[in-house]
Structure formats: C-alpha cells, structure tokens
C-alpha atoms as a PDB file:
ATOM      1  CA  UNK A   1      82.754 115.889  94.165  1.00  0.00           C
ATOM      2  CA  UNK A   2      84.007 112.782  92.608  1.00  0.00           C
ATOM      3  CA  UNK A   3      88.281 112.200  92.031  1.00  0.00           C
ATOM      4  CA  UNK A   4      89.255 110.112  88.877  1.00  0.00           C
ATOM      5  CA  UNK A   5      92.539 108.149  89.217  1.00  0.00           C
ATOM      6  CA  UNK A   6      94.549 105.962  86.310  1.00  0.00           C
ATOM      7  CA  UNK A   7      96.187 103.164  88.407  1.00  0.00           C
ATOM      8  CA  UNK A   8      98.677 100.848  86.750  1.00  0.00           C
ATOM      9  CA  UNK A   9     100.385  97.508  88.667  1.00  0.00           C
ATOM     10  CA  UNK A  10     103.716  96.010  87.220  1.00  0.00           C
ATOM     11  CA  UNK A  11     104.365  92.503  89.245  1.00  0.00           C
ATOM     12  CA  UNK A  12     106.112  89.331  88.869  1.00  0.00           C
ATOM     13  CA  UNK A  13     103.997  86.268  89.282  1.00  0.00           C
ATOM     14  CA  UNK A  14     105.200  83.396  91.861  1.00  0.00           C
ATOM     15  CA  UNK A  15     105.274  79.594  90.584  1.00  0.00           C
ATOM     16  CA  UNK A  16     102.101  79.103  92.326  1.00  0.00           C
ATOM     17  CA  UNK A  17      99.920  81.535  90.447  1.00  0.00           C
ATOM     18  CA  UNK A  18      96.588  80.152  89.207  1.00  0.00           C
ATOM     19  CA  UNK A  19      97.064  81.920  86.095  1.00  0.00           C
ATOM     20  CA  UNK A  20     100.691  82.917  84.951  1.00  0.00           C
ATOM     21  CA  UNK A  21     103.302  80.790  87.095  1.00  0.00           C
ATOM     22  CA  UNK A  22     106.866  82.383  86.933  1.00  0.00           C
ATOM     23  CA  UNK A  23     105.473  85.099  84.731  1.00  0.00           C
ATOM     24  CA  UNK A  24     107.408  88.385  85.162  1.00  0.00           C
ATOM     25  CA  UNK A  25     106.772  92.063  84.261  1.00  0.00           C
ATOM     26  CA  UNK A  26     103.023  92.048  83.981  1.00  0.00           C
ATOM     27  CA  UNK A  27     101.321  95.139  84.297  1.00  0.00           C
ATOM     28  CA  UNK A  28      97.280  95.551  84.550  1.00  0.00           C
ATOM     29  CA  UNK A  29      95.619  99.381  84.358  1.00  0.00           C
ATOM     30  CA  UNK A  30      92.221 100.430  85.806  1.00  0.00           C
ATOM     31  CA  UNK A  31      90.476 103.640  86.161  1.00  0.00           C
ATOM     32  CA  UNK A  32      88.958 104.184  89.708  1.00  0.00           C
ATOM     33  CA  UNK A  33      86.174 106.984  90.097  1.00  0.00           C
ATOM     34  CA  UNK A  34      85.618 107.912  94.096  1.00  0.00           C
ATOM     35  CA  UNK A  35      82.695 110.201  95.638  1.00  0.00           C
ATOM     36  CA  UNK A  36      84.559 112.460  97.813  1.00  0.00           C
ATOM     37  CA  UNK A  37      81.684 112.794 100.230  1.00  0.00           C
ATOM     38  CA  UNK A  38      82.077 108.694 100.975  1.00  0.00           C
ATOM     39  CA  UNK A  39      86.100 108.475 101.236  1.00  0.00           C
ATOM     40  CA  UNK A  40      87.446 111.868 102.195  1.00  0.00           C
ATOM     41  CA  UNK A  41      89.354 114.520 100.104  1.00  0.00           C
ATOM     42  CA  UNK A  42      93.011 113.184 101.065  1.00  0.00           C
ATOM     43  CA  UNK A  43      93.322 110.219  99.305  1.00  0.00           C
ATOM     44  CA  UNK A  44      95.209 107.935 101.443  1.00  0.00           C
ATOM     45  CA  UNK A  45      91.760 105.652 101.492  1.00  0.00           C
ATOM     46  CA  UNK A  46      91.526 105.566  98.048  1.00  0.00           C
ATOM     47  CA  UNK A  47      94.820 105.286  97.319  1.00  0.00           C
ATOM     48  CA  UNK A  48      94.628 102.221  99.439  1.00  0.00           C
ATOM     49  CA  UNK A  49      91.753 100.829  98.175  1.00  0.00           C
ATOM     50  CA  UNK A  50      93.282 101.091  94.581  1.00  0.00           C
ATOM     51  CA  UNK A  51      96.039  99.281  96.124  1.00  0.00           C
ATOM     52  CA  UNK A  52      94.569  96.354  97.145  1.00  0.00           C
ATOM     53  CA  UNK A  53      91.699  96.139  94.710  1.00  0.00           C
ATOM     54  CA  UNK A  54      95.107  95.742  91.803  1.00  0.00           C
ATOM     55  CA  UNK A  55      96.940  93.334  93.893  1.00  0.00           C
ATOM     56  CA  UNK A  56      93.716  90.954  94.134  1.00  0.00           C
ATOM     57  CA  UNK A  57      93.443  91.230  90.037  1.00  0.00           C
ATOM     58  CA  UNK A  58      96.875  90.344  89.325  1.00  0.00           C
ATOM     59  CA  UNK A  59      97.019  87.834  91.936  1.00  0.00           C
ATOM     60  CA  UNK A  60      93.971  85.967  90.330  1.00  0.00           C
ATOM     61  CA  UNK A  61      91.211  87.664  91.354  1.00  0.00           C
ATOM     62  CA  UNK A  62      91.033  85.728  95.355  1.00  0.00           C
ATOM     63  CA  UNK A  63      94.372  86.715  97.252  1.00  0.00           C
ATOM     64  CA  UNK A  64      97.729  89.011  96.587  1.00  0.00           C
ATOM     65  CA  UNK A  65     100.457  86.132  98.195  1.00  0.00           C
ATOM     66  CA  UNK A  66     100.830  84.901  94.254  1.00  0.00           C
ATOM     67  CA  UNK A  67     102.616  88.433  93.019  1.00  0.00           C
ATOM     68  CA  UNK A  68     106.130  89.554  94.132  1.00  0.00           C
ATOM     69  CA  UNK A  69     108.395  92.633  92.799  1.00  0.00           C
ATOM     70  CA  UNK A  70     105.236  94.973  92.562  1.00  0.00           C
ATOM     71  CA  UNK A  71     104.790  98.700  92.221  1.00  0.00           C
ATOM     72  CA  UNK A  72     102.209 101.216  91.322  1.00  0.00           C
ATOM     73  CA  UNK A  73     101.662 104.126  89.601  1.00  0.00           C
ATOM     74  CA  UNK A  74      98.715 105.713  90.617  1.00  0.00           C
ATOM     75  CA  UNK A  75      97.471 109.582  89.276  1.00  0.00           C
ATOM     76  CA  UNK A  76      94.853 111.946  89.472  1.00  0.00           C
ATOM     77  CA  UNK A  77      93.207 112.815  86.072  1.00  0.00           C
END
C-alpha cells in the first residue's frame, strides 16, 4: 500500500543562510509518496522523514541550523 502526504514548511531564515539571509516567512511544499510495506502504517517515520527532508531544503539543501521560527503542515491525501 503506498500513503501520499502534501507537506508544507513556513521558516524564517538566519543571517547566515547561503541563500536568503534574514529572509522571513518562506514556505516550500512537497509531495512525499511512502510504500507502507518499507516504513510502517503509523506514520511517525514518515512523518519524520518529511520533517527533516523540508528542513534540509529550506536550510540550503546541506544542514537545518540556517532556519528558525519553523512549522509544518503535513496531510494525508
């Protein structure tokens, strides 16, 4: 069986972000598709992973210490 999920970050960027330095109220939006068979049918893994896998985008693509004031909005479709 395979979950969908729309995930959406909002963040502020830090002065030492590669790409947007003292940028505030960004927001990025993915799709994530998971094969229940690999992570489980509760969620909290891919919930997780969906997590981190935003953080490292809006943080530049290599590390998540470059965002601040961040929250998600993640939902099954």
């Amino acid at each position: 069986m395979v979950k969908t999920f729309k995930a959406t970050i909002v963040y502020d960027c830090k002065a030492e972000h590669p790409d947007c330095p003292n940028a505030r109220r960004l927001r990025f939006e993915d799709t994530y598709r998971f094969d229940t068979n690999i992570y489980g049918g509760d969620g909290e893994d891919m919930i997780s992973y969906m997590k981190h896998d935003l953080a490292l985008v809006a943080g530049g693509g290599y590390e998540t210490n470059t965002i601040k004031n961040v929250s998600y909005n993640i939902t099954e479709v």
